[in-house]
N, C-alpha and C. Protein backbone atom coordinates (compact mmCIF):
# COMPACT_ATOMS: atom_id res chain seq x y z
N UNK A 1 0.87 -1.18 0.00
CA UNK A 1 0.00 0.00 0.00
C UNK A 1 0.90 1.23 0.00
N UNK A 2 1.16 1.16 -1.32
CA UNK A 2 2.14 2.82 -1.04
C UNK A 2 1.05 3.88 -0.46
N UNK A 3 -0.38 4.54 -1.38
CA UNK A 3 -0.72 5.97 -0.70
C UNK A 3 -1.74 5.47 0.81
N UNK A 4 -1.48 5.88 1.87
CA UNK A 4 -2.47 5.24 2.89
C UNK A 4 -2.51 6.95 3.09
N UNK A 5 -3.53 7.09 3.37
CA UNK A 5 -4.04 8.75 4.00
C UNK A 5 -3.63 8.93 5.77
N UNK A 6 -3.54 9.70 6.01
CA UNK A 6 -3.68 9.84 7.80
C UNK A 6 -5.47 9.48 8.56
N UNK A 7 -5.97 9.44 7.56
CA UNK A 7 -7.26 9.06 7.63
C UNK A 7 -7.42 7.18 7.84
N UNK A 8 -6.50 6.70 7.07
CA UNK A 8 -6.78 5.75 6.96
C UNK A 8 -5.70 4.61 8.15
N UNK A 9 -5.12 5.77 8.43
CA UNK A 9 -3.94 5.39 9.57
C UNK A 9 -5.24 5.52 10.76
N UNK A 10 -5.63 6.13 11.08
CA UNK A 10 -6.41 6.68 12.45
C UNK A 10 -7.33 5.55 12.21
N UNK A 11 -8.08 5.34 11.32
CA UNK A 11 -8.96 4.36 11.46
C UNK A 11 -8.35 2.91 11.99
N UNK A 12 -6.92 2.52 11.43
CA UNK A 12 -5.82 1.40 12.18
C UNK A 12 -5.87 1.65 13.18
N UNK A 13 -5.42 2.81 13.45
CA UNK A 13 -5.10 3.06 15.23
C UNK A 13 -6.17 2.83 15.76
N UNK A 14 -7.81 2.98 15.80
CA UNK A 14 -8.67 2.97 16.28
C UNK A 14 -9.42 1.91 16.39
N UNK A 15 -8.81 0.63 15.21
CA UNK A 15 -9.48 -0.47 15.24
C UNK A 15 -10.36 -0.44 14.35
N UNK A 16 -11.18 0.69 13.37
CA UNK A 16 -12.20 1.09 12.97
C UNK A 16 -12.18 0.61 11.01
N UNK A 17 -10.71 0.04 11.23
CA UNK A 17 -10.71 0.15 9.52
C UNK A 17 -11.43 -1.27 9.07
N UNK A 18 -11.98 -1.45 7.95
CA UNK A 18 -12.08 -2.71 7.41
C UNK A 18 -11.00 -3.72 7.13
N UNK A 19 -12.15 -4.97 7.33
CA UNK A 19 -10.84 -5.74 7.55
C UNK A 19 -9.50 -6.06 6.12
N UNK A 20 -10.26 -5.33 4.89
CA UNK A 20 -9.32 -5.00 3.46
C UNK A 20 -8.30 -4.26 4.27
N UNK A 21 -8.98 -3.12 4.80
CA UNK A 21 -7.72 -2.01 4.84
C UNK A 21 -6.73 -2.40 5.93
N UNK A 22 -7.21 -3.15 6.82
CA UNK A 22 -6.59 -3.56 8.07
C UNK A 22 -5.50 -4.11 7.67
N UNK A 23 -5.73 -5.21 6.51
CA UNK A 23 -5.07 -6.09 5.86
C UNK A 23 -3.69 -5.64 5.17
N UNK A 24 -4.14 -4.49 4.19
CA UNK A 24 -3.65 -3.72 3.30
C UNK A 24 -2.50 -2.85 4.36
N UNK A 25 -2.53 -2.31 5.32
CA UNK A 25 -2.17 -1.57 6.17
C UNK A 25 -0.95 -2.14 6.72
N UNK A 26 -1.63 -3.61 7.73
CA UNK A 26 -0.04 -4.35 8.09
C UNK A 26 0.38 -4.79 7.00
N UNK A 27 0.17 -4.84 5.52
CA UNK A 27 1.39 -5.22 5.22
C UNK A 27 1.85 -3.81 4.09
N UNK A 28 1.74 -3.04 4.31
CA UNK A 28 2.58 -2.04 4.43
C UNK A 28 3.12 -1.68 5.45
N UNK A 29 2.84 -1.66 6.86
CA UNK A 29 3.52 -1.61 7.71
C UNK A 29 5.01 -2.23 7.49
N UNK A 30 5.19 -2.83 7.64
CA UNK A 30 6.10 -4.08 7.75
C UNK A 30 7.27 -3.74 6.43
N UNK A 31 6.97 -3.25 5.23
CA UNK A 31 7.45 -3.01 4.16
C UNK A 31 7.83 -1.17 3.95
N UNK A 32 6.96 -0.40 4.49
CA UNK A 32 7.18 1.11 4.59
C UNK A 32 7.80 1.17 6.17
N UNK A 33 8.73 1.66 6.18
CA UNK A 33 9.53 2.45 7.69
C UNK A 33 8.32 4.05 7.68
N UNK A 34 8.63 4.74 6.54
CA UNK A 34 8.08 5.68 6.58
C UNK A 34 6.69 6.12 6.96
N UNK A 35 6.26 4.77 7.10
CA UNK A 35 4.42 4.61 7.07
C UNK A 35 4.47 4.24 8.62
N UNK A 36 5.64 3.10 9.05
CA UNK A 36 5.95 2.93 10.42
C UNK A 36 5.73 3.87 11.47
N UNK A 37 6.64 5.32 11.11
CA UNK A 37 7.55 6.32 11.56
C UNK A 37 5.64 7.26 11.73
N UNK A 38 5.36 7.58 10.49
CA UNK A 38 4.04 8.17 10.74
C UNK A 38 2.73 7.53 11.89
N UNK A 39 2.86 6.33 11.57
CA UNK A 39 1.98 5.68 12.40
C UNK A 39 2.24 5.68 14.37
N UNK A 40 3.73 5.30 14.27
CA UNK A 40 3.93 5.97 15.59
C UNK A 40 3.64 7.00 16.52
N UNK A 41 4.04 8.19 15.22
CA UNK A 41 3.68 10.18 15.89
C UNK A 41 2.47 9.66 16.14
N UNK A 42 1.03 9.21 15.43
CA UNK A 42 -0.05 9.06 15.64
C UNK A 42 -0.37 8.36 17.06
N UNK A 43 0.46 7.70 17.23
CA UNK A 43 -0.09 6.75 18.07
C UNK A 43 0.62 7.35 19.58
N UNK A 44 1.42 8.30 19.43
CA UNK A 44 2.27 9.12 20.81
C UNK A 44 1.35 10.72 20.70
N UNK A 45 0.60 11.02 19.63
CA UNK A 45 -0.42 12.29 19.78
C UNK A 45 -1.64 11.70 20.45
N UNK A 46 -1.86 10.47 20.28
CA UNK A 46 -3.05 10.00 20.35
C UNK A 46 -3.05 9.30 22.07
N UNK A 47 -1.94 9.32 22.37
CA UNK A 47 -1.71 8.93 23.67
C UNK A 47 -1.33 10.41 24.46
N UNK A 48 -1.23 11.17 24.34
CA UNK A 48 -1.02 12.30 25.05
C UNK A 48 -2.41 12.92 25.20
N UNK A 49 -3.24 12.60 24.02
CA UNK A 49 -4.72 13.19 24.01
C UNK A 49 -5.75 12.70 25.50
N UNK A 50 -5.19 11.27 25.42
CA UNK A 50 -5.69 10.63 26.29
C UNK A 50 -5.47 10.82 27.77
N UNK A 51 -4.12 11.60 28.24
CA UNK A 51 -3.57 12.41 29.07
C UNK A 51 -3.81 13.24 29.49
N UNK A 52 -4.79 14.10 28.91
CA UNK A 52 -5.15 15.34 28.89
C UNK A 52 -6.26 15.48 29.68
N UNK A 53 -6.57 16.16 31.21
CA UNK A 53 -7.63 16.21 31.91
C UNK A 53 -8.51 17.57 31.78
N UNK A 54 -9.08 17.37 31.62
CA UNK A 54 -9.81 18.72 31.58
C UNK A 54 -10.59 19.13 32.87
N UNK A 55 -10.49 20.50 33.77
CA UNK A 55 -11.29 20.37 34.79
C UNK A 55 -11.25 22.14 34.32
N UNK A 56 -12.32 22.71 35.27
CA UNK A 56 -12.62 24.01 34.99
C UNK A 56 -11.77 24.71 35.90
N UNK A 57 -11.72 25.62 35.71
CA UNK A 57 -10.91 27.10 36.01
C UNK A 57 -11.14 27.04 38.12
N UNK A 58 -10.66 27.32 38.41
CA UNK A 58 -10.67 27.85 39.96
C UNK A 58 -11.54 28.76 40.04
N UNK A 59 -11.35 30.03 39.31
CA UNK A 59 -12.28 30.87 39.31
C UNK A 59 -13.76 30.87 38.86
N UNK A 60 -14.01 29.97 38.38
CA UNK A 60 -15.51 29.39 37.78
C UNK A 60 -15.99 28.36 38.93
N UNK A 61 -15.64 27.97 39.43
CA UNK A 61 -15.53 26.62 40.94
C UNK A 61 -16.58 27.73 41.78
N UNK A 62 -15.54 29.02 41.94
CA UNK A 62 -15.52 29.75 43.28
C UNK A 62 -16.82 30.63 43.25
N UNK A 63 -17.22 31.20 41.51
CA UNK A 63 -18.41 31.42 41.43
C UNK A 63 -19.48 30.52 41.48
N UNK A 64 -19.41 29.81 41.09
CA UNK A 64 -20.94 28.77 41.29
C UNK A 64 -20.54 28.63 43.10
N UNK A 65 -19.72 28.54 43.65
CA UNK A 65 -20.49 28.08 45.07
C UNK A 65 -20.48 29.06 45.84
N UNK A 66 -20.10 30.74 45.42
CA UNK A 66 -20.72 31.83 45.82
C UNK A 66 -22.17 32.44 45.37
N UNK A 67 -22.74 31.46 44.03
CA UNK A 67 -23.85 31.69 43.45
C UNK A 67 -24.75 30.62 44.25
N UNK A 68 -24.37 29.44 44.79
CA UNK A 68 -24.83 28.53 45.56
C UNK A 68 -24.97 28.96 46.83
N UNK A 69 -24.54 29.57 47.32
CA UNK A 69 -24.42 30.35 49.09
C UNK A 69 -25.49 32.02 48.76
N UNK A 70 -25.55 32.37 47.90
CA UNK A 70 -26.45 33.63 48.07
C UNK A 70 -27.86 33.10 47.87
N UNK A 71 -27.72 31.75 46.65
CA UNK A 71 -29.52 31.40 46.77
C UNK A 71 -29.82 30.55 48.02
N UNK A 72 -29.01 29.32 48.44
CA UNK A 72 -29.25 28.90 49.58
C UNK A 72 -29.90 30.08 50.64
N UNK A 73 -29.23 31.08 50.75
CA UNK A 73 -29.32 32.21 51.86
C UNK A 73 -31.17 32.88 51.52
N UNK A 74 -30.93 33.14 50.12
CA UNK A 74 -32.34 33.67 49.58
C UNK A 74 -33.59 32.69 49.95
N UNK A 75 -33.17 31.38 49.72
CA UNK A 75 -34.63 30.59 49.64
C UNK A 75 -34.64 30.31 50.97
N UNK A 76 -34.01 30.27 52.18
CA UNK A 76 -34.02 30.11 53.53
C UNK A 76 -35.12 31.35 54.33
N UNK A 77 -34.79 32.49 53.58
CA UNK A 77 -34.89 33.81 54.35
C UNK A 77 -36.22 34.53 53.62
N UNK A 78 -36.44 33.82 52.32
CA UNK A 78 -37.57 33.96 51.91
C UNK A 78 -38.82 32.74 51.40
N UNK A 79 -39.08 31.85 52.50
CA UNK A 79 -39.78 30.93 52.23
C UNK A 79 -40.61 30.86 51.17
């Protein structure tokens, strides 16, 4: 398989390709270094992605539970 797309790499990496392309894929693997070498970066971006935590800001935390403490206070004081 000389042209494989990055498209068609991600679908390898993901498990997602058919089983032609799956086919088609390892054995270019095995025969392209260069297809190797690409497939790797993919697979060390794709592992850092997975690394990546996402939590919100401190300052967004601190408003909602100062927005949480004025209605608590409101619906107490105004039945």
């Amino acid at each position: 398989m000389t042209l494989s797309t990055p498209e068609d790499l991600l679908l390898y990496l993901y498990k997602e390709s058919s089983p032609e392309l799956t086919a088609a894929i390892s054995t270019a693997l095995n025969e392209d270094w260069t297809l190797r070498e690409k497939l790797q970066v993919m697979q060390s971006s794709v592992d850092e992605l997975d690394k990546v935590i996402v939590a919100p800001r401190m300052e967004i935390i601190l408003k909602v539970l100062k927005y949480a403490r004025e209605t608590a206070v409101e619906s107490v004081q105004h039945p």
